[in-house]
Protein backbone atom coordinates (compact mmCIF):
# COMPACT_ATOMS: atom_id res chain seq x y z
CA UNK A 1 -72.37 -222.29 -2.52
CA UNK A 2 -69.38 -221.82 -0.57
CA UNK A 3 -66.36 -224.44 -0.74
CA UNK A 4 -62.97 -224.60 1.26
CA UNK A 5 -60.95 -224.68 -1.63
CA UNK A 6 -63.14 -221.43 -3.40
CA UNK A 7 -60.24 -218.85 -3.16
CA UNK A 8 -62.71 -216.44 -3.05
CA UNK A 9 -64.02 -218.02 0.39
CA UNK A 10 -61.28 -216.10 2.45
CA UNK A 11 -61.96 -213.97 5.46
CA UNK A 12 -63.94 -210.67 5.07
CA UNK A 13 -62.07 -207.49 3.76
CA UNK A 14 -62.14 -204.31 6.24
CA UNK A 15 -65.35 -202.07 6.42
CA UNK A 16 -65.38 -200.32 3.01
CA UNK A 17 -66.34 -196.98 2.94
CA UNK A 18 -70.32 -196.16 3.31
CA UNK A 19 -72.49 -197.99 0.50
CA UNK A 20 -74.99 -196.38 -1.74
CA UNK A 21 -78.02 -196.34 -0.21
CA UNK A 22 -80.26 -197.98 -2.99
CA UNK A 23 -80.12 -200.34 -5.65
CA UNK A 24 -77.91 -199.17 -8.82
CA UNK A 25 -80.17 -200.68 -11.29
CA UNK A 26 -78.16 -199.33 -14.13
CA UNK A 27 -74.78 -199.79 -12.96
CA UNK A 28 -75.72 -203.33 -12.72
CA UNK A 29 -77.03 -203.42 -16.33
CA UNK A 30 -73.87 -201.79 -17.67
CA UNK A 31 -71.76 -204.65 -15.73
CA UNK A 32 -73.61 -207.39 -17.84
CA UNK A 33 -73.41 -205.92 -20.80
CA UNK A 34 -69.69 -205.70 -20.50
CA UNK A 35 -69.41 -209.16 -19.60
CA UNK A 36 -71.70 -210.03 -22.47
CA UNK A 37 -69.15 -208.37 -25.02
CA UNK A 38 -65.97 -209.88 -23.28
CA UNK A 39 -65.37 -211.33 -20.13
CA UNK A 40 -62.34 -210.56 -18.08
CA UNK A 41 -59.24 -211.87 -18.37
CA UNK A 42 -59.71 -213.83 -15.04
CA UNK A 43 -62.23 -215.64 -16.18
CA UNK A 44 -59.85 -217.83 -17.97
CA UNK A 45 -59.76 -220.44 -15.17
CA UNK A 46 -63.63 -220.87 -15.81
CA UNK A 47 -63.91 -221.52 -19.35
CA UNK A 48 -64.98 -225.39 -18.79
CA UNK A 49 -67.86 -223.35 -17.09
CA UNK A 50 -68.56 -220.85 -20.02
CA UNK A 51 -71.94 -221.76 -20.35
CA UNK A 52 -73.08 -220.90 -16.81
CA UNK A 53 -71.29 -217.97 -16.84
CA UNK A 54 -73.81 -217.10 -20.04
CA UNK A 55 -76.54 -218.01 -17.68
CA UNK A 56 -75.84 -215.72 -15.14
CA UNK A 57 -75.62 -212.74 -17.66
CA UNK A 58 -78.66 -214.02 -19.86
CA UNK A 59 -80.80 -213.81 -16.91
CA UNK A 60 -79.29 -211.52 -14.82
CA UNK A 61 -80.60 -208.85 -17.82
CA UNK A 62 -83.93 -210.17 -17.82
CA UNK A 63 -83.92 -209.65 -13.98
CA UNK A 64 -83.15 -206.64 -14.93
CA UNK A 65 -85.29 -205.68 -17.86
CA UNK A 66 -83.10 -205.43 -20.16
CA UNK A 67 -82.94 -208.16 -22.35
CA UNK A 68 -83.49 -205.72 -25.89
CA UNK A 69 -79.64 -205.22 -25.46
CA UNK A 70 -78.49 -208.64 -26.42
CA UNK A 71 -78.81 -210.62 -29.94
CA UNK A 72 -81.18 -213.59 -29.02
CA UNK A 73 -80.97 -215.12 -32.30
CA UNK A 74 -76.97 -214.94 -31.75
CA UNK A 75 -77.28 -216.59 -28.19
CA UNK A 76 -79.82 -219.58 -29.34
CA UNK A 77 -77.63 -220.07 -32.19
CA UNK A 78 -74.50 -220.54 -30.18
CA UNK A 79 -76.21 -222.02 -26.96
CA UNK A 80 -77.76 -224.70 -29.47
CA UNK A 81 -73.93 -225.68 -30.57
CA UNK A 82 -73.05 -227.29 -27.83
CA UNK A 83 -75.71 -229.93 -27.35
CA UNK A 84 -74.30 -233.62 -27.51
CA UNK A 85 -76.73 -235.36 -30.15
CA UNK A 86 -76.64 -239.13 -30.98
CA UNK A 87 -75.71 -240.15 -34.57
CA UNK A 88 -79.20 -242.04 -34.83
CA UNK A 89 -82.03 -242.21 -33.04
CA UNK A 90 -81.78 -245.36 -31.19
CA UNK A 91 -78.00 -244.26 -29.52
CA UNK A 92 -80.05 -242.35 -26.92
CA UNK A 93 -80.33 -245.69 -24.69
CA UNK A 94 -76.60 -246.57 -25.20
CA UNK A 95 -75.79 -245.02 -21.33
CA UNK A 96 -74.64 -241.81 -22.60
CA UNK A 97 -76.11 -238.47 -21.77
CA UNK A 98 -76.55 -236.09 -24.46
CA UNK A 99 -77.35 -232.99 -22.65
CA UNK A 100 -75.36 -229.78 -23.33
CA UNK A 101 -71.42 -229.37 -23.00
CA UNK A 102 -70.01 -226.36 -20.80
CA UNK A 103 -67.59 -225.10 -23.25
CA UNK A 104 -65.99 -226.22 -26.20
CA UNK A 105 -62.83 -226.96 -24.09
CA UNK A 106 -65.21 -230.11 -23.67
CA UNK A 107 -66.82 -230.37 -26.61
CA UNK A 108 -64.83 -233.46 -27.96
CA UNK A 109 -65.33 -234.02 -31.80
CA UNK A 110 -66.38 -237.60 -32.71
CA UNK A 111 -64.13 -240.47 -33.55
CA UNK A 112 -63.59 -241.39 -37.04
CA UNK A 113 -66.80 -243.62 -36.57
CA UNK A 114 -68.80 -240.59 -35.60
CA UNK A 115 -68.87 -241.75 -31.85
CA UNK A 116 -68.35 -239.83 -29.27
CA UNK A 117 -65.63 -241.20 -27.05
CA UNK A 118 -65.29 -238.51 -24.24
CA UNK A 119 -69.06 -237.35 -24.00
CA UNK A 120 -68.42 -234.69 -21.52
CA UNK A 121 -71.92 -232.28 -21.48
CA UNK A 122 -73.54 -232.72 -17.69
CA UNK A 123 -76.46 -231.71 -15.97
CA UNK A 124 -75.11 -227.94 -15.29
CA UNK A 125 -74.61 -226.54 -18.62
CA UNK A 126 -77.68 -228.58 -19.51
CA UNK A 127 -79.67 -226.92 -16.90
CA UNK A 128 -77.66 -223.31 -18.00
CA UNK A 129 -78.80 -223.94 -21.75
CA UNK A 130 -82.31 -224.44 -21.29
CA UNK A 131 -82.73 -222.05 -18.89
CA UNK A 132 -80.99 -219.47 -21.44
CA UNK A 133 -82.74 -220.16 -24.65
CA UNK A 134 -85.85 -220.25 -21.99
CA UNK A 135 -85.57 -216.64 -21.43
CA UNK A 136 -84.85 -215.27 -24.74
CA UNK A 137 -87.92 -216.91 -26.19
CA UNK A 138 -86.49 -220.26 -28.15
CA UNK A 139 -89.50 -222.70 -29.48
CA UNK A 140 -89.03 -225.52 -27.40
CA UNK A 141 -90.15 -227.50 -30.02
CA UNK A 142 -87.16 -227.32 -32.01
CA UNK A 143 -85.19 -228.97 -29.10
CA UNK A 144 -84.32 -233.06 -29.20
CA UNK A 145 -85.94 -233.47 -25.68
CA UNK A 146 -86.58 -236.71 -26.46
CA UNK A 147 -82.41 -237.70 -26.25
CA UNK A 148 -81.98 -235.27 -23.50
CA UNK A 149 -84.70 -236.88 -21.41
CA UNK A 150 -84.55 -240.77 -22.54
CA UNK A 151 -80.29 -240.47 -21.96
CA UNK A 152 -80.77 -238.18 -18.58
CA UNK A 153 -81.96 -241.22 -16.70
CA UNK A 154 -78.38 -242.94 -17.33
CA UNK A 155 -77.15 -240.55 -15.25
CA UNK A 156 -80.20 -241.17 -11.98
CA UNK A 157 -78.59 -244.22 -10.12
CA UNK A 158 -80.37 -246.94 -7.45
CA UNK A 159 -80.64 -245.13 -4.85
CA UNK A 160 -82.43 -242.17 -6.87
CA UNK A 161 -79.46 -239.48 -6.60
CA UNK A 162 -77.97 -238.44 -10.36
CA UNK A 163 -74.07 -237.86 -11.23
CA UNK A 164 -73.52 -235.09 -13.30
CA UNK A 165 -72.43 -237.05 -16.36
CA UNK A 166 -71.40 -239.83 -18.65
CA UNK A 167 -67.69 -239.77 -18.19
CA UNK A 168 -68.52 -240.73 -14.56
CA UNK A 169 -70.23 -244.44 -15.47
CA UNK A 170 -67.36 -244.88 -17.79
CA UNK A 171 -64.58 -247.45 -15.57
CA UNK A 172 -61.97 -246.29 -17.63
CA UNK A 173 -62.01 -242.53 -16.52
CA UNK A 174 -61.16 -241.67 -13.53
CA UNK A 175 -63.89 -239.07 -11.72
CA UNK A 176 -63.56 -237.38 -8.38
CA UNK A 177 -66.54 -238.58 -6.68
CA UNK A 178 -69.06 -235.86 -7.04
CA UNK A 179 -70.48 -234.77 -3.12
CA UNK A 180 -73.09 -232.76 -4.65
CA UNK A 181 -75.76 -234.89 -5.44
CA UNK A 182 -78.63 -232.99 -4.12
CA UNK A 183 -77.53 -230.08 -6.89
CA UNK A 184 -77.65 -232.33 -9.13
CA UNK A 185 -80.92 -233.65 -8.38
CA UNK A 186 -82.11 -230.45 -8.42
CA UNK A 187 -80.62 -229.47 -12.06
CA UNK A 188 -82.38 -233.09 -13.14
CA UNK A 189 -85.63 -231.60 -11.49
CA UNK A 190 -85.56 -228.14 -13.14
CA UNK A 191 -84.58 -229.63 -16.43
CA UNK A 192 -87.89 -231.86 -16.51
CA UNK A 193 -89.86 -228.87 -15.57
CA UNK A 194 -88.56 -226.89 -18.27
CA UNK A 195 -88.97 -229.48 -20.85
CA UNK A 196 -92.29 -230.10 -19.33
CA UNK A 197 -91.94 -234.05 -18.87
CA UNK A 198 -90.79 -236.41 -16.14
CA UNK A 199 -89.70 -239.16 -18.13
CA UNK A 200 -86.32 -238.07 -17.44
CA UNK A 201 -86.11 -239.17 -13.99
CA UNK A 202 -87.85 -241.34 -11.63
CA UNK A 203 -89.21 -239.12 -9.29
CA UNK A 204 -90.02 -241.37 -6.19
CA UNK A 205 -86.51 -242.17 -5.90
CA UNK A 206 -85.33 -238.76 -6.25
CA UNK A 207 -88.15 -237.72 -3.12
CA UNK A 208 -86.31 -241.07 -1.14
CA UNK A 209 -82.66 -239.94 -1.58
CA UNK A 210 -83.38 -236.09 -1.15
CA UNK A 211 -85.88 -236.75 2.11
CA UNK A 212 -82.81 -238.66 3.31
CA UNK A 213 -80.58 -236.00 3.27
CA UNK A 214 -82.35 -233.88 6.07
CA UNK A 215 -80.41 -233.14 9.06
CA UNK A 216 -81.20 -233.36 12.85
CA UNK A 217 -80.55 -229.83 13.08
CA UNK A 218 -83.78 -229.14 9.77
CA UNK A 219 -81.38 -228.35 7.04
CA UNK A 220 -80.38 -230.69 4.21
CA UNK A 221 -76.61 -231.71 3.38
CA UNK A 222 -75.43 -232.44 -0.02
CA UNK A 223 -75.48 -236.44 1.20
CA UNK A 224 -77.37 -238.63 3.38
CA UNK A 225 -75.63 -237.75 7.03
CA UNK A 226 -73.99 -234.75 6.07
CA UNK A 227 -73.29 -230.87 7.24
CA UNK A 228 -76.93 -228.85 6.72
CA UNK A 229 -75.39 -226.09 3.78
CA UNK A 230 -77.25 -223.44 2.60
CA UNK A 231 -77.13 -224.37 -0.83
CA UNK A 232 -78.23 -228.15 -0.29
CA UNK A 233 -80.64 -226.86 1.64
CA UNK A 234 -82.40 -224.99 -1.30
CA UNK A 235 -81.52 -227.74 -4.43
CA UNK A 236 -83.60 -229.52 -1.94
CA UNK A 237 -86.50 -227.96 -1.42
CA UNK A 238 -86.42 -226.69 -4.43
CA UNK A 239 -86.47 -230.19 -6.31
CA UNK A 240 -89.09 -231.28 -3.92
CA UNK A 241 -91.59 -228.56 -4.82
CA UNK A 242 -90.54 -228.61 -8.44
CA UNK A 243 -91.30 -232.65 -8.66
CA UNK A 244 -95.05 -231.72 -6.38
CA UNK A 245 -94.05 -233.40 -3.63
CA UNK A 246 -94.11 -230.08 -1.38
CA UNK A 247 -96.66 -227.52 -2.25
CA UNK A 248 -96.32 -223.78 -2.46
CA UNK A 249 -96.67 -221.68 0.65
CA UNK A 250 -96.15 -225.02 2.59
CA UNK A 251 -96.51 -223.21 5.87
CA UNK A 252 -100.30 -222.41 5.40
CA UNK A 253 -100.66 -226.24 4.88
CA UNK A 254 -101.37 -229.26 7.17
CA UNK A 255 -97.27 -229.50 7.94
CA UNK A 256 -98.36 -233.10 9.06
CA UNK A 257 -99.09 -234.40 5.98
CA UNK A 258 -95.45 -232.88 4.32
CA UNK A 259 -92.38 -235.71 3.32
CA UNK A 260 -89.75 -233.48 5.49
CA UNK A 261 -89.87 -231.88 9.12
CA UNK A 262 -91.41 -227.85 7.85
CA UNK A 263 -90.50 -226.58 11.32
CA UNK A 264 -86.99 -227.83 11.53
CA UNK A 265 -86.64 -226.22 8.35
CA UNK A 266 -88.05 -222.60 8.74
CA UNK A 267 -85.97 -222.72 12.56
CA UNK A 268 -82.67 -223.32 10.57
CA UNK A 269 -83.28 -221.10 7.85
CA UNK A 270 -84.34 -218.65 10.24
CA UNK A 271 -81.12 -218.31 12.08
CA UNK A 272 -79.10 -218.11 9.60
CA UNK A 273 -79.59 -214.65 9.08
CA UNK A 274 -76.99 -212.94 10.94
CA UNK A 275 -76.45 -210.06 12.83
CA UNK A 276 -75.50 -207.92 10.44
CA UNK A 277 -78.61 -208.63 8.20
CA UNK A 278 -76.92 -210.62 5.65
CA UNK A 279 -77.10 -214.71 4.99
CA UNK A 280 -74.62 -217.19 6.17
CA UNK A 281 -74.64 -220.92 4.75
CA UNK A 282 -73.88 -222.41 8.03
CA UNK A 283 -73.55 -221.73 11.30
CA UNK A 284 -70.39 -219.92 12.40
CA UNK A 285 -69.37 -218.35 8.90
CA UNK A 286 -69.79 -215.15 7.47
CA UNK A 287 -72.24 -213.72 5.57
CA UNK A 288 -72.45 -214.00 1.57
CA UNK A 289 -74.09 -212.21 -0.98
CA UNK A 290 -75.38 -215.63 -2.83
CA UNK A 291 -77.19 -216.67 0.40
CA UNK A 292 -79.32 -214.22 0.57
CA UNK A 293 -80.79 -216.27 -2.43
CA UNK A 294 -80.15 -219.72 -1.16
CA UNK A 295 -81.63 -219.03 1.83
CA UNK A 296 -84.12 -216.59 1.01
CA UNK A 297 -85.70 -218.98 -2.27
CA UNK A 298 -85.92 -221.42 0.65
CA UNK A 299 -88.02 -219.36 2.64
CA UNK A 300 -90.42 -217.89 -0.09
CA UNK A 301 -91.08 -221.84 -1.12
CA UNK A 302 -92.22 -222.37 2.22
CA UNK A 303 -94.09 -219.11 2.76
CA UNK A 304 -91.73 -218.27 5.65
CA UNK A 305 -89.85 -214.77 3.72
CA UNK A 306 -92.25 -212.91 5.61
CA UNK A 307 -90.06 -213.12 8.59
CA UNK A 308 -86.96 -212.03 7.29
CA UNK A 309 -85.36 -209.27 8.60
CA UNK A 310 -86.14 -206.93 5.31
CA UNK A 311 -84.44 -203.94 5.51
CA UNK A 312 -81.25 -205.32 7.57
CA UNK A 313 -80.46 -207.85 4.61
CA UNK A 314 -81.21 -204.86 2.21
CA UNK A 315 -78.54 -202.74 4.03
CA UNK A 316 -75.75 -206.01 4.13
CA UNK A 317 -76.80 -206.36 0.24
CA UNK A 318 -75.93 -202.52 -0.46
CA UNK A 319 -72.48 -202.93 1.26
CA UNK A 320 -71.56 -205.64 -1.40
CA UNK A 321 -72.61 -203.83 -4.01
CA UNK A 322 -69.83 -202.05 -6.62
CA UNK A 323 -69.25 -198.54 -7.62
CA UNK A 324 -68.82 -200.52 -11.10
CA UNK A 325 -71.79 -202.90 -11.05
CA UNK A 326 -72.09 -206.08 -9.25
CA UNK A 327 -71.56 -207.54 -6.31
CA UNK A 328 -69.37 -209.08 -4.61
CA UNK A 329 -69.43 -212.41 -2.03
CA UNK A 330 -68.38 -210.18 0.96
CA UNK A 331 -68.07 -206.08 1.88
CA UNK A 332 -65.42 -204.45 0.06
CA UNK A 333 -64.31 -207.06 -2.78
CA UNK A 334 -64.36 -206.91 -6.19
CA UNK A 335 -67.53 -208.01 -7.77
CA UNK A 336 -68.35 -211.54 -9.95
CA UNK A 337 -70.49 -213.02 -12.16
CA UNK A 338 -71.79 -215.67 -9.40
CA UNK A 339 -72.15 -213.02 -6.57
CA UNK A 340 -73.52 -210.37 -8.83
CA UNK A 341 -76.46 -212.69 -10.46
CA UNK A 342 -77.42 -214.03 -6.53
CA UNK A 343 -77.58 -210.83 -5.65
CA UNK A 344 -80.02 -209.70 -8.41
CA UNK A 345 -82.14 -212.53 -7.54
CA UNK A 346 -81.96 -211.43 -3.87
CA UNK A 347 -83.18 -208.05 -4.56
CA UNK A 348 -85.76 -209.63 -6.88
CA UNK A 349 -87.18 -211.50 -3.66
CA UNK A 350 -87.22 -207.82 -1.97
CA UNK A 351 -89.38 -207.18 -4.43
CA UNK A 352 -87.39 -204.49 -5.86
CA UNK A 353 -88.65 -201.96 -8.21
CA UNK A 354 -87.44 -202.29 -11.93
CA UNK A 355 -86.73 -206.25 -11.53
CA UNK A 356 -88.91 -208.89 -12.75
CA UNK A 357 -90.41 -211.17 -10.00
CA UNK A 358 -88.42 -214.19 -9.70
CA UNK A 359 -89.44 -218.20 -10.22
CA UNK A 360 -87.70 -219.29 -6.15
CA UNK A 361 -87.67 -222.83 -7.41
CA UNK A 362 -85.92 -222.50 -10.56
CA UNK A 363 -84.14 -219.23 -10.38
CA UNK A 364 -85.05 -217.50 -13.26
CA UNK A 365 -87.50 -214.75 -13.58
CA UNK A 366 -91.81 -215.98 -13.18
CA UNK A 367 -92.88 -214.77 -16.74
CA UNK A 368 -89.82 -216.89 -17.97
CA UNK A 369 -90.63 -220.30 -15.90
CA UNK A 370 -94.18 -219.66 -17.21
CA UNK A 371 -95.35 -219.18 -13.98
């Protein structure tokens, strides 16, 4: 999603020369496996993030069909690290969450009485580290979703929208108040799914918040009465269809009977595919790579992709694709992990050859989401 302090979110470069005319499939493999040996040095500012970084290159391969090049045993070994576990059993209704931390820049070590005081994993890397050991294969059954589950509905307040963790209900740390609750909703969604159980949320509320957070215009903001976003839009939907309270291929349906306005919807995702072919994530900006997934998940929920514009978004895709692998958020920039994994899962939706279908509602690949 795009933000105004992103400093990747600056104006489009100039035309780049002409783009290859089809998808690099192996160029793009050979870009993840680099960044699965070593990421780049400017990657440094993400490290809190590490773990969704991870997630973008796990799955990105298995987009790809190429998963045989990485060490799974490695990865669920390492992913498994950074899960927050209670000392004893019955700590798992104490408030905290005990998801999975992003990195170990916030992996905390306990106090000298084995608590931990700064509990910092949240719904993200939780979402990242189930979706990763997911893919590769992990037995579910060796994971504690019973503290993951029981603790993630600390985190689900009244009015049924979730913070992304702990240190937020804590009065003596001081949190930014989070504006993306109807991501987060959507992470609390997708984790339930995955762990196959819905005692981690209360999933009326959830519907009541997220319902509330459609727009006049058929999009959905990140709050109640905000800006339709691309993004929101999707965690949305998304959440909705995940928790069965929207069914597949909701256009074919009786649209009367849905919990949000289907036509309003499909209209607003609808126009915002632009004239050159590619996605924008609200009206008046430019097109982005990652939208074309945003947008385009959006559409394949409903049943609507049949009316995009095919070959046009292809053709904007191509032009932010790299000569190295990747792509990039606009024509003629250097590519990135986010971009680059979007746009995999965009191509995936074109139903292009050598990818693996893709799950729209949790954005990983069908035969992973057990689909």
């Amino acid at each position: 999603m795009d933000s105004e302090t992103d400093p990747l979110d600056s104006s489009p470069s100039p035309p780049p020369p002409p783009s290859p005319a089809f998808f690099e499939r192996d160029r793009h493999v050979m870009f993840l496996q680099m960044m699965y040996q070593l990421l780049p040095y400017q990657y440094q500012t993400q490290e809190i993030n590490r773990l969704t970084l991870a997630y973008f290159v796990i799955s990105g391969l298995h987009l790809l069909q190429s998963l045989h090049s990485i060490d799974k045993d490695a990865v669920a070994d390492w992913v498994l690290s950074f899960q927050a576990r209670p000392r004893v059993k019955g700590e798992i209704n104490n408030g905290q969450f005990y998801g999975f931390h992003g990195s170990r820049t916030s992996q905390f070590p306990p106090d000298d009485n084995g608590i931990l005081v700064h509990n910092g994993s949240h719904l993200a890397s939780t979402y990242c580290a189930l979706a990763i050991l997911k893919i590769i294969g992990y037995d579910f059954a060796n994971i504690d979703s019973e503290s993951i589950l029981t603790s993630m509905r600390n985190l689900q307040q009244p009015d049924g929208r979730f913070i992304g963790t702990f240190d937020c209900m804590d009065s003596s740390v001081h949190c930014t108040p989070d504006p993306c609750h109807g991501l987060l909703n959507d992470l609390s969604a997708a984790i339930c799914s995955m762990l196959e159980s819905w005692s981690g949320m209360d999933r009326e509320k959830a519907k009541e918040y997220i319902s509330n957070c459609q727009s006049y215009d058929g999009g959905f903001g990140l709050t109640p009465g905000s800006e339709s976003h691309g993004g929101a839009t999707y965690c949305a939907v998304a959440s909705l269809r995940l928790m069965g309270f929207v069914e597949d291929d909701l256009l074919s349906k009786n649209e009367s009977s849905s919990i949000i306005n289907v036509q309003l919807l499909l209209d607003w995702s609808l126009q915002r595919q632009a004239a050159d072919g590619g996605f924008q994530g609200r009206p008046n900006k430019d097109s982005d790579t990652c939208y074309a997934f945003w947008i385009g998940a959006v559409l394949r929920i409903l049943g609507g992709d049949k009316f995009i514009e095919d070959k046009s978004l292809r053709g904007f895709l191509l032009t932010c694709q790299s000569e190295f692998g990747g792509f990039s958020k606009f024509p003629g920039q250097l590519p990135d992990l986010y971009h680059s994994y979007y746009g995999y899962t965009a191509f995936s939706l074109l139903d292009e050859p050598g990818l693996n279908p893709l799950c729209a509602e949790l954005g990983i690949a069908i035969a992973t989401a057990g689909i």
